[in-house]
Protein backbone atom coordinates (compact mmCIF):
# COMPACT_ATOMS: atom_id res chain seq x y z
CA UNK A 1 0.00 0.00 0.00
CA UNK A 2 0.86 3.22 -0.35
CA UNK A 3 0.52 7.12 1.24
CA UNK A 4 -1.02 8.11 -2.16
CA UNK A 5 -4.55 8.15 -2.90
CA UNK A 6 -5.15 8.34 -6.60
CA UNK A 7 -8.60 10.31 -7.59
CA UNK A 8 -11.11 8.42 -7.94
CA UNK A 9 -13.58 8.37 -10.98
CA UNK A 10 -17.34 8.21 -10.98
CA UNK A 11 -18.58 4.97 -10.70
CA UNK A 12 -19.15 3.55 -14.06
CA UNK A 13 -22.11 2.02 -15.59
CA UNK A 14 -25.08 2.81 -15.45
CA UNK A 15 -27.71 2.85 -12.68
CA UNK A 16 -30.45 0.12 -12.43
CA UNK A 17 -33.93 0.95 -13.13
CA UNK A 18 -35.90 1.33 -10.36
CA UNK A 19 -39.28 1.03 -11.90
CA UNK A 20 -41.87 3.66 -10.57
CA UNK A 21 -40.46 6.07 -7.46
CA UNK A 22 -41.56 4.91 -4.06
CA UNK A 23 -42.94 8.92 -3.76
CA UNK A 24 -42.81 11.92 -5.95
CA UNK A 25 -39.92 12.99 -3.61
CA UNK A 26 -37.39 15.72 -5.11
CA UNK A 27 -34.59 14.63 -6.61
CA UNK A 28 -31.25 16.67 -6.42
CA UNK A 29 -28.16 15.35 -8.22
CA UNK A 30 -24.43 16.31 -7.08
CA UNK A 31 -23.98 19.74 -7.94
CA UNK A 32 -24.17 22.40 -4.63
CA UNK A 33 -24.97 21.48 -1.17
CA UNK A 34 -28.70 21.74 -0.95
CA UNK A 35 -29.77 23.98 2.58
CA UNK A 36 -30.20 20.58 4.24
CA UNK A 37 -26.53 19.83 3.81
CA UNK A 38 -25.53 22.94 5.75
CA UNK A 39 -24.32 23.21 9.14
CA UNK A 40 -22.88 25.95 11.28
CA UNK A 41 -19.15 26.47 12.05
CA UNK A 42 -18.28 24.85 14.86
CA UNK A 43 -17.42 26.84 18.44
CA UNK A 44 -13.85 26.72 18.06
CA UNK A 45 -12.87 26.80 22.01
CA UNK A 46 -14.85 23.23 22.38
CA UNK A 47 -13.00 21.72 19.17
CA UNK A 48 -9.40 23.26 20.78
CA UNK A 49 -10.12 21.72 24.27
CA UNK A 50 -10.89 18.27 22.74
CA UNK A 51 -7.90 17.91 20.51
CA UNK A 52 -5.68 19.13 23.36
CA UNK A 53 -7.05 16.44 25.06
CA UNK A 54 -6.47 13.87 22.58
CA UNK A 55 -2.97 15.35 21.86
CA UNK A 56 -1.38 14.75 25.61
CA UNK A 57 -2.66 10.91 25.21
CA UNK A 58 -1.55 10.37 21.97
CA UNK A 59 -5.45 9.62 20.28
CA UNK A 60 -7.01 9.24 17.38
CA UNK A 61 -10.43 10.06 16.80
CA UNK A 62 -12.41 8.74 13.59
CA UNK A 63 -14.08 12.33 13.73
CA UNK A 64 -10.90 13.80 12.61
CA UNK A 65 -9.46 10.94 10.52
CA UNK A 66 -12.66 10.66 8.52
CA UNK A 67 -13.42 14.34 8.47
CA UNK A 68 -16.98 13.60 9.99
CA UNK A 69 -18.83 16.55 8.99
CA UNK A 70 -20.56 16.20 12.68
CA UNK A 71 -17.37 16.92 14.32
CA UNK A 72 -17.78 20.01 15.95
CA UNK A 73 -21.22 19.21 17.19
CA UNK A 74 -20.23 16.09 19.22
CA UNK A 75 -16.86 17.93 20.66
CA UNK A 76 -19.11 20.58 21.78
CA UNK A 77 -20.73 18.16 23.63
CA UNK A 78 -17.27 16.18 24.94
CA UNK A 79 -18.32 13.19 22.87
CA UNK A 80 -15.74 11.26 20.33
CA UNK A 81 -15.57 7.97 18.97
CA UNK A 82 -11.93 6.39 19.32
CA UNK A 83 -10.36 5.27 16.50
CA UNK A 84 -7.54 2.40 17.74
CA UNK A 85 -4.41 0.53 15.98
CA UNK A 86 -3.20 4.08 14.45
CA UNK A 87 -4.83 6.28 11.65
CA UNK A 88 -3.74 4.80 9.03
CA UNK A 89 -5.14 1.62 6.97
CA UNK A 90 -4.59 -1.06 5.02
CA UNK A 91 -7.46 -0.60 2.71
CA UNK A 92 -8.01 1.97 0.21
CA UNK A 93 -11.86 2.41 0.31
CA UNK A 94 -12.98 4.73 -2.57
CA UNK A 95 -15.26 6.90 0.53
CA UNK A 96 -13.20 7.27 3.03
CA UNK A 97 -10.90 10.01 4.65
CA UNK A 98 -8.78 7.88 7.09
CA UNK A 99 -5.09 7.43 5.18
CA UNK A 100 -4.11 4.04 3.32
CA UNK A 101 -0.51 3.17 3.86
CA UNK A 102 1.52 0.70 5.37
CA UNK A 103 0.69 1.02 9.46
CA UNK A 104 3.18 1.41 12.34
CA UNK A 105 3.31 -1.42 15.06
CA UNK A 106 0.53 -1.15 17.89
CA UNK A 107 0.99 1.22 20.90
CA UNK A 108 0.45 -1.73 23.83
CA UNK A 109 -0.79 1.06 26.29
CA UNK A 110 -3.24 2.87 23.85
CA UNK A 111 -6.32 0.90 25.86
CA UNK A 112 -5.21 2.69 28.95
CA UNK A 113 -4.55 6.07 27.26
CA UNK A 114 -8.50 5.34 25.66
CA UNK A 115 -9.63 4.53 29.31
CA UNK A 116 -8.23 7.47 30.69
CA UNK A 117 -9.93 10.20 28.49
CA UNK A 118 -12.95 8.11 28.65
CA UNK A 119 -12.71 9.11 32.63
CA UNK A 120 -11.25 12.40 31.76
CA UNK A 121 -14.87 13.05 29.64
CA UNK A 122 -17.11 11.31 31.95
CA UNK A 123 -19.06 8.89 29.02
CA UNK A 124 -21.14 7.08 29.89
CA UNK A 125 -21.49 5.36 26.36
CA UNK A 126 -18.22 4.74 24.76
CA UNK A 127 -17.51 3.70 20.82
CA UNK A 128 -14.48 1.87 19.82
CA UNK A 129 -13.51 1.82 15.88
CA UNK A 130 -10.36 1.65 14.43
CA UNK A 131 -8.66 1.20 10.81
CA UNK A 132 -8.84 -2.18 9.21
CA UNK A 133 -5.36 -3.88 9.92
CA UNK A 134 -5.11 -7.10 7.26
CA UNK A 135 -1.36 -7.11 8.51
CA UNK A 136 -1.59 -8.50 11.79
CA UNK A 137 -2.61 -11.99 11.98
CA UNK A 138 -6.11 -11.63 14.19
CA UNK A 139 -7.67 -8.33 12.62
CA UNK A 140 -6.77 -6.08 15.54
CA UNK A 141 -9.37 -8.00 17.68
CA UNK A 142 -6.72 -8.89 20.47
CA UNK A 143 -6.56 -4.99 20.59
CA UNK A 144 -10.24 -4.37 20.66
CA UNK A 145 -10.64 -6.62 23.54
CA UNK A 146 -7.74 -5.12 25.36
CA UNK A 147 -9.50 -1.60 24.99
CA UNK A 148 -12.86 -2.69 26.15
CA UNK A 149 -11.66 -4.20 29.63
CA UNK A 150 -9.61 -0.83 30.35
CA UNK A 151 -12.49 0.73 29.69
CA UNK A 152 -14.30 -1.22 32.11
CA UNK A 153 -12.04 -1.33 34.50
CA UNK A 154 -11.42 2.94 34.60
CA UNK A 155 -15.25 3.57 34.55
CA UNK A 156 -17.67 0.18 35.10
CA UNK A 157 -21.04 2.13 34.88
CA UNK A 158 -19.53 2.65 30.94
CA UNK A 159 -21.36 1.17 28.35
CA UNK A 160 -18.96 0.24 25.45
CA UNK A 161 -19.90 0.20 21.55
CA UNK A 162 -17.45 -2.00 19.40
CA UNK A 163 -17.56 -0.57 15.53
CA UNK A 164 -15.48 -2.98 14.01
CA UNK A 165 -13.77 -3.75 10.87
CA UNK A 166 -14.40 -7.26 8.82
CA UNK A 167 -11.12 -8.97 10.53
CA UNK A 168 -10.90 -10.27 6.98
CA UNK A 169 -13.79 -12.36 7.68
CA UNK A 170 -11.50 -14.65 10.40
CA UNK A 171 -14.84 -15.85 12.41
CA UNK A 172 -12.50 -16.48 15.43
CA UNK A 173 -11.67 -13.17 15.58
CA UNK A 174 -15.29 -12.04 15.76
CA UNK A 175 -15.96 -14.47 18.70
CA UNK A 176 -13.06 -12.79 20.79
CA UNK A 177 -14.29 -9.57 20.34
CA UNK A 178 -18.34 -11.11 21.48
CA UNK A 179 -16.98 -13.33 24.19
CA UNK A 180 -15.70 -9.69 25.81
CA UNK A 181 -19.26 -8.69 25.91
CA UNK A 182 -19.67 -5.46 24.14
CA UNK A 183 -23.08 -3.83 24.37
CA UNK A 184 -23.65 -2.70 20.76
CA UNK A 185 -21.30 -4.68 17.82
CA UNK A 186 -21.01 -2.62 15.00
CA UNK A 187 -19.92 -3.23 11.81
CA UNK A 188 -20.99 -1.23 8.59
CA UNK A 189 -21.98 -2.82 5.22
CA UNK A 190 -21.30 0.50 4.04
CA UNK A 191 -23.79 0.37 0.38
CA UNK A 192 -25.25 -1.55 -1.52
CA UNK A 193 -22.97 -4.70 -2.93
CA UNK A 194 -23.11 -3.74 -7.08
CA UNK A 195 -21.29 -0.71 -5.94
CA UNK A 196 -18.75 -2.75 -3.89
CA UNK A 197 -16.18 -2.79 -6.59
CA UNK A 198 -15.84 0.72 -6.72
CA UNK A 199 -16.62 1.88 -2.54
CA UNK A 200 -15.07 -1.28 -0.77
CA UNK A 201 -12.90 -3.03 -3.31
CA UNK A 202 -10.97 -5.25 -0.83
CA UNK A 203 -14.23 -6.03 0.90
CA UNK A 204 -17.00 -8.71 0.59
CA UNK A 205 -20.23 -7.84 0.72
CA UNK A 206 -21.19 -11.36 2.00
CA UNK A 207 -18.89 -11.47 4.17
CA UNK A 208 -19.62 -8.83 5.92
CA UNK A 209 -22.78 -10.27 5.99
CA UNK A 210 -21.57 -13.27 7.93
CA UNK A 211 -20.30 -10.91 10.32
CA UNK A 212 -22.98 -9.31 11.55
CA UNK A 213 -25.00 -12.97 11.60
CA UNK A 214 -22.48 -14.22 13.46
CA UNK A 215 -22.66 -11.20 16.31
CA UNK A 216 -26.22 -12.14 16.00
CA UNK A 217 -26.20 -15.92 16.45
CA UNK A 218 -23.31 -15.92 19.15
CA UNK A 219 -23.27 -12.58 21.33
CA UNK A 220 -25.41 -10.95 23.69
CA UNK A 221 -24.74 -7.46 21.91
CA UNK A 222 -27.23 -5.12 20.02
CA UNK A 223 -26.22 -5.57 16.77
CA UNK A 224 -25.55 -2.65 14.21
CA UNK A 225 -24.89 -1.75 10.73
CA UNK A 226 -24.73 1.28 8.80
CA UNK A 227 -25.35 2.77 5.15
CA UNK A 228 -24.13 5.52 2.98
CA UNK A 229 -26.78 6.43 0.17
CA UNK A 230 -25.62 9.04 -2.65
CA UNK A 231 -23.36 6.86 -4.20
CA UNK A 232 -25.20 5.74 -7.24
CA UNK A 233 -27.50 2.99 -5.54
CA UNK A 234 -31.00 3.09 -6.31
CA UNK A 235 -33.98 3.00 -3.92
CA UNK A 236 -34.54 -0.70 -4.38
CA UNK A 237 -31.12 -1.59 -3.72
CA UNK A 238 -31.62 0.10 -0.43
CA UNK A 239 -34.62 -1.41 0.25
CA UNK A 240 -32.84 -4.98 -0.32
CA UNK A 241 -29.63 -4.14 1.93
CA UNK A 242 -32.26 -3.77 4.38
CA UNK A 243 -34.08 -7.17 3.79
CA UNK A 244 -30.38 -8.84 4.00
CA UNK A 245 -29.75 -6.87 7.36
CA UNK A 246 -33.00 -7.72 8.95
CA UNK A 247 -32.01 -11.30 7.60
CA UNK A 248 -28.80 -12.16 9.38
CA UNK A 249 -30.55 -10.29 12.92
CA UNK A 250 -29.18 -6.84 12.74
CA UNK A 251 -31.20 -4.64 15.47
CA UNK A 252 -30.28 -1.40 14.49
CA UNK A 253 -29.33 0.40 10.81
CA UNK A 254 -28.05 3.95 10.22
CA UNK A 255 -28.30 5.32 7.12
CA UNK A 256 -26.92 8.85 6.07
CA UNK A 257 -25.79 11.00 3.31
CA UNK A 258 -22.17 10.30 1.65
CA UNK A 259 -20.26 13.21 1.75
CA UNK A 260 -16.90 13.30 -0.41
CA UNK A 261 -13.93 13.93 1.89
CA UNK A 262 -11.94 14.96 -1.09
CA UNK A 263 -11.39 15.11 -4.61
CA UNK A 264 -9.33 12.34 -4.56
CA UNK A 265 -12.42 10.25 -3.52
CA UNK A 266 -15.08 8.99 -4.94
CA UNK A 267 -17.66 12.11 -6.12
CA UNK A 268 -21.37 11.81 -4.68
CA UNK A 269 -24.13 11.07 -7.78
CA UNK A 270 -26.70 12.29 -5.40
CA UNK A 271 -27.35 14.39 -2.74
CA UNK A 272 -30.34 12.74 -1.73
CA UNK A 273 -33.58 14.23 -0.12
CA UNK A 274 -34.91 14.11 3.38
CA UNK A 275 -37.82 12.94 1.86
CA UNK A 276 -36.02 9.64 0.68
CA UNK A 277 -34.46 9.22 4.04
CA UNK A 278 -37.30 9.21 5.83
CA UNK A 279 -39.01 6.66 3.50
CA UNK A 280 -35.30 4.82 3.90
CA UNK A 281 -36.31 4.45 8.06
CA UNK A 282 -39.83 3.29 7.48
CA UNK A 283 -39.15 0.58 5.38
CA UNK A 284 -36.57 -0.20 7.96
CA UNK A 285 -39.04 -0.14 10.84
CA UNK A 286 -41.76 -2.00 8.74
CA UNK A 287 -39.16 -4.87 9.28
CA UNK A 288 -38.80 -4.71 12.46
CA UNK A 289 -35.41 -2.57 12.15
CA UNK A 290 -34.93 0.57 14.94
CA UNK A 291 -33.77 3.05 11.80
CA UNK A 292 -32.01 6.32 12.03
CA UNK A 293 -32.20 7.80 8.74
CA UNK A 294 -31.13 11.49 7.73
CA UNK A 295 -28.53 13.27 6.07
CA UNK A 296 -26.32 13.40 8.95
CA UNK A 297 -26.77 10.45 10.51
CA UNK A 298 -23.91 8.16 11.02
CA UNK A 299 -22.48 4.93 12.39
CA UNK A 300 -21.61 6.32 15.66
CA UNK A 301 -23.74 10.12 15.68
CA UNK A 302 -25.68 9.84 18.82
CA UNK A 303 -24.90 6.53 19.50
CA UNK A 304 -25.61 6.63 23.38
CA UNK A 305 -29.52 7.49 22.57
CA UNK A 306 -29.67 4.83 20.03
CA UNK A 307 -28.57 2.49 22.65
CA UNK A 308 -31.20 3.41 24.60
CA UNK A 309 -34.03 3.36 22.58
CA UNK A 310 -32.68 -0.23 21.46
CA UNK A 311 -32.59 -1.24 25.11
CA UNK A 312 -36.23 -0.02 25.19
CA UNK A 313 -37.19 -2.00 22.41
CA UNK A 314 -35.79 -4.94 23.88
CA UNK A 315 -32.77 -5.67 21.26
């Protein structure tokens, strides 16, 4: 692998008929941000505070690696999601913003450093993720399970959320990171899988699949996926992701807007209405999916509340 990301082009082909629109919902294609893809600046004294933080213990967020457009919102409110096992990855996904290169060797007292500024913040609902490391022989999961008992053991009342990578589709690797327990296993299926080729080239769709059936079948966790719609799918397709979801026992799906991190990255076909979103959530729910659906939803945006309400629901 290497540091260089070359642009990516628009995903060829093109898109499958859809037959008659679910709604007569407006349809906007990629040219400016509509008003619902607008946020305010950030307050720039919360954003300084958390990366000082971060800084003195070494951290990596996903917020910043990813360039999560709902970064300043959840610093504002002392929130982050921890990215572990360095910011840089193996894979070269066509979406996303964290680096692809050849990683550095794990820090062995990053779980502490994690469990410490989960103190330091007071959460009470914590989210693990990290890069996807195909170089080291289990995944990364040894590392995950590390993290989630310093979590526990620095704050117990913690709830922890475990957004993981495929672990190349290693099922033993999946059990270690279940038999620790997590209270929400996460892993995204990202789109829909004709557009795999292009958005997750060294990824499976299937297999990914098998993932989140086996979290199902073997854990006691609330199990979670996650979507990105703009990318050239088609309503349908969406619709079909969520059949497969629902399939395998996945309790919760979020589902929000791509947003391109660069040029260098894939360019969004559609910026697609709130409209279509919220249609997105009910087909969800009429499946017996909890759905959060909007532009700026993502895997781990108010992930604390979704808990919750999936706790509620009995999940």
């Amino acid at each position: 692998m290497t540091g260089v990301r070359g642009c990516m082009p628009p995903i060829d082909g093109p898109r499958p008929s859809d037959g008659p629109r679910p709604s007569d919902r407006p349809q906007s294609g990629p040219g400016p941000k509509p008003e619902w893809l607008k946020k305010r600046l950030p307050e720039a004294t919360s954003l300084r505070s958390m990366e000082a933080l971060l800084r003195r213990r070494g951290l990596h967020t996903v917020c910043e690696s990813a360039l999560c457009p709902n970064l300043g919102e959840c610093f504002a409110k002392g929130t982050a999601t921890f990215l572990i096992m360095g910011d840089v990855c193996t894979r070269n996904c066509g979406f996303c913003g964290v680096t692809s290169a050849v990683p550095g060797p794990l820090d062995p007292d990053e779980p502490d450093k994690v469990a410490e500024a989960v103190a330091s913040l007071g959460l009470l609902h914590v989210v693990v993720t990290s890069v996807t490391r195909d170089d080291l022989p289990d995944g990364g999961a040894g590392h995950y399970v590390a993290t989630i008992r310093a979590i526990r053991a620095a704050v117990p009342e913690a709830t922890v959320e475990a957004l993981v990578p495929d672990f190349g589709g290693n099922p033993a690797s999946v059990a270690h990171v279940l038999a620790e327990g997590p209270d929400v296993f996460n892993h995204n299926l990202e789109t829909v899988p004709r557009l795999y080729p292009q958005v997750r080239p060294q990824a499976v769709y299937e297999r990914s699949l098998a993932v989140l059936r086996q979290a199902s079948e073997e854990g006691g966790a609330v199990v979670k996926t996650g979507l990105m719609v703009g990318l050239g799918e088609v309503p349908k397709e969406v619709r079909a992701v969520l059949g497969d979801a629902r399939a395998v026992g996945v309790d919760v799906v979020t589902i929000g807007q791509y947003l391109r991190p660069s040029s260098c990255h894939l360019p969004v076909v559609e910026y697609v209405h709130p409209q279509a979103f919220a249609e997105y959530g009910e087909w969800g729910r009429e499946l017996g999916l909890q759905v959060h659906s909007a532009p700026f939803v993502r895997s781990s945006f108010h992930a604390g509340e979704s808990f919750a309400e999936a706790r509620r629901r009995g999940a």
